[in-house]
C-alpha atoms as a PDB file:
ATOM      1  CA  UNK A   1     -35.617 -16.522  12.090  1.00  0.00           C
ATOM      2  CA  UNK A   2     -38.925 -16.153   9.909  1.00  0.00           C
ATOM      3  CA  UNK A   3     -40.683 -17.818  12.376  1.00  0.00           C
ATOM      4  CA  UNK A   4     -39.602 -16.347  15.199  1.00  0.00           C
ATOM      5  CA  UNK A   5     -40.430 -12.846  13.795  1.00  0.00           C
ATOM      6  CA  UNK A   6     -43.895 -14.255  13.072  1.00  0.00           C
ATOM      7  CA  UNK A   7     -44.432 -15.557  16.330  1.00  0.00           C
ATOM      8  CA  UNK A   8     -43.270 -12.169  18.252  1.00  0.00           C
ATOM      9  CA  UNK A   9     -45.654 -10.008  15.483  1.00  0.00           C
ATOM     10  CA  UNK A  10     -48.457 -12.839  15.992  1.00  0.00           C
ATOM     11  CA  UNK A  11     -49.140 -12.570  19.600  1.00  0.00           C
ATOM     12  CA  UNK A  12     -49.123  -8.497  19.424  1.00  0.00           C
ATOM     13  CA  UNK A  13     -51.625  -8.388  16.806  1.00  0.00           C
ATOM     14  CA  UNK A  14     -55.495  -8.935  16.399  1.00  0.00           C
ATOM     15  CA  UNK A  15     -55.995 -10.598  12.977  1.00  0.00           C
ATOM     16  CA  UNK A  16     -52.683 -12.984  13.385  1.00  0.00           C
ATOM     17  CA  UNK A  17     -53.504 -14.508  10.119  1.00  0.00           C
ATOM     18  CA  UNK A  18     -52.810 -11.459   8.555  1.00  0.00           C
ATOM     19  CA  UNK A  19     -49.193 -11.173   9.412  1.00  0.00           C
ATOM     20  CA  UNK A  20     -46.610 -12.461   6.398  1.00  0.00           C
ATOM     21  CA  UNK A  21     -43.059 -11.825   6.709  1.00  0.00           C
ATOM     22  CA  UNK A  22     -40.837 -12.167   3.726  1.00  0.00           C
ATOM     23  CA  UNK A  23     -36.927 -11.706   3.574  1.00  0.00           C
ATOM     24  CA  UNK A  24     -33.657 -10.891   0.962  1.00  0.00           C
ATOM     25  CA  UNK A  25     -30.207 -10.894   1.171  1.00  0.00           C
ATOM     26  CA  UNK A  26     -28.655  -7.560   0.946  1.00  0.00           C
ATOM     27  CA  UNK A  27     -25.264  -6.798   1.105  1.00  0.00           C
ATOM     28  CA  UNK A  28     -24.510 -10.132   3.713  1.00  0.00           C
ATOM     29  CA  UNK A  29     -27.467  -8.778   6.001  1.00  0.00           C
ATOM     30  CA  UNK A  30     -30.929 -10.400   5.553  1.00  0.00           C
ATOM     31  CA  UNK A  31     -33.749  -7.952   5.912  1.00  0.00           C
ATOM     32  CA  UNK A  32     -37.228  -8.839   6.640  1.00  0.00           C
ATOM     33  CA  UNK A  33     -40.006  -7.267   5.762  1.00  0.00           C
ATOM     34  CA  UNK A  34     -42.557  -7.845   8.228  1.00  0.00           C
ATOM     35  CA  UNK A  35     -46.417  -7.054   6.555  1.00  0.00           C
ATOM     36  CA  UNK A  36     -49.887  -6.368   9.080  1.00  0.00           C
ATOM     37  CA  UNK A  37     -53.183  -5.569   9.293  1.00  0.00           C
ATOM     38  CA  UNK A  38     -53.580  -1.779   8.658  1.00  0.00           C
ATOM     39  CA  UNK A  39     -55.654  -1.900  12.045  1.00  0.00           C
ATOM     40  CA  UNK A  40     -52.376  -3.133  13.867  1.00  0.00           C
ATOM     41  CA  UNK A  41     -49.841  -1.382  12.757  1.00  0.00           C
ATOM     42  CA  UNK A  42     -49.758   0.941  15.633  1.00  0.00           C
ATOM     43  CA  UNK A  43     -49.412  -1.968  17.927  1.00  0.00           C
ATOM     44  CA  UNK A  44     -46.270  -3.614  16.216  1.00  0.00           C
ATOM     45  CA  UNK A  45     -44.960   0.015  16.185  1.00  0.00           C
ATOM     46  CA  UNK A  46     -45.768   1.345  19.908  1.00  0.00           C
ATOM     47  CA  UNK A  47     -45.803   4.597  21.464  1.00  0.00           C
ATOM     48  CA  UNK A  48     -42.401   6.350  19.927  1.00  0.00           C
ATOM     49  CA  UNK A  49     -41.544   3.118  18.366  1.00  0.00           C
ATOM     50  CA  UNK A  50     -41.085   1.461  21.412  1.00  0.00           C
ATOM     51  CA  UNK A  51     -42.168  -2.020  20.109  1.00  0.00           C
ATOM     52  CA  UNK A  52     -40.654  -2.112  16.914  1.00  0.00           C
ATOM     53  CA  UNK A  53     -37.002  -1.400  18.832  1.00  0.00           C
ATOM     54  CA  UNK A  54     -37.867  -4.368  20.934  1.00  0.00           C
ATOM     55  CA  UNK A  55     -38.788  -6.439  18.069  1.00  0.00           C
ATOM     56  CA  UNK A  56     -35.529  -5.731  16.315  1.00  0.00           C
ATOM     57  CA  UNK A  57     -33.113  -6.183  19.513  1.00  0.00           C
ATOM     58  CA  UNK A  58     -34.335  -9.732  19.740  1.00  0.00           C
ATOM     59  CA  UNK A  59     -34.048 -10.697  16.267  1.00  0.00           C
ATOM     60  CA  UNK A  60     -30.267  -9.309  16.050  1.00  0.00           C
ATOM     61  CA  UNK A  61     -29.993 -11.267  19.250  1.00  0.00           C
ATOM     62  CA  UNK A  62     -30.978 -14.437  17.594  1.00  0.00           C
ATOM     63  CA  UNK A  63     -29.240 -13.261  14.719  1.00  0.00           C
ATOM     64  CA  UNK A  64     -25.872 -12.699  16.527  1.00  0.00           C
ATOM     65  CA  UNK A  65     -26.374 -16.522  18.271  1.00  0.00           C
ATOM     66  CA  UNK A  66     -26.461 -17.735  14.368  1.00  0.00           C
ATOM     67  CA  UNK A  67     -23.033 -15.544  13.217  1.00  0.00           C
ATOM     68  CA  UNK A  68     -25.810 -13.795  11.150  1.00  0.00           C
ATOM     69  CA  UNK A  69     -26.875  -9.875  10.668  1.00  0.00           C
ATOM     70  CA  UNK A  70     -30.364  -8.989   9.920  1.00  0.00           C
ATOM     71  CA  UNK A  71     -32.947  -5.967   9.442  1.00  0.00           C
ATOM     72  CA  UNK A  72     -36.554  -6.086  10.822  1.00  0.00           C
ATOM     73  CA  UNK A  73     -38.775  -3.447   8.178  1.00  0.00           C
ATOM     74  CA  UNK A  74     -42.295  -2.830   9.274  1.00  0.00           C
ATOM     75  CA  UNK A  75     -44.080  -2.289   6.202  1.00  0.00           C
END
C-alpha cells in the first residue's frame, strides 16, 4: 500500500525524490502520512482538493481488496 501511495504522489510531483510516506496503526485503520516538496503541495492537493479525494478513493479501494481500512494525510 506504501508503494502504491508513492507511486500515485510520484508521478504528480516535480522533485519525486522528495516524496516519503510513512504509516501507524490507529485504532485498526492504518494512516499514512504522505510528506512533499513545499513547491508541490498544491499539486497533490488540487483545485478544492480535488486530487487529494482521488488519491484517497484509490487507496481505500486497494485497501477494501486487502479486508483493510486506511487514511491518506497530506502533510
Amino acid at each position: 500500500m506504501q508503494e502504491l501511495l508513492k507511486a500515485i504522489a510520484s508521478g504528480l510531483v516535480e522533485k519525486p525524490e522528495e516524496v516519503v510516506v510513512t504509516s501507524e496503526e490507529e485504532n485498526g485503520t492504518t494512516v499514512y502520512h504522505l510528506h512533499v516538496a513545499e513547491d508541490d503541495m498544491g499539486r497533490v492537493i488540487g483545485k478544492q482538493g480535488r486530487i487529494a479525494k482521488a488519491i484517497r478513493v484509490v487507496m481505500r479501494a486497494a485497501a477494501t481488496r486487502n479486508d483493510q481500512k486506511v487514511m491518506v494525510e497530506i502533510d
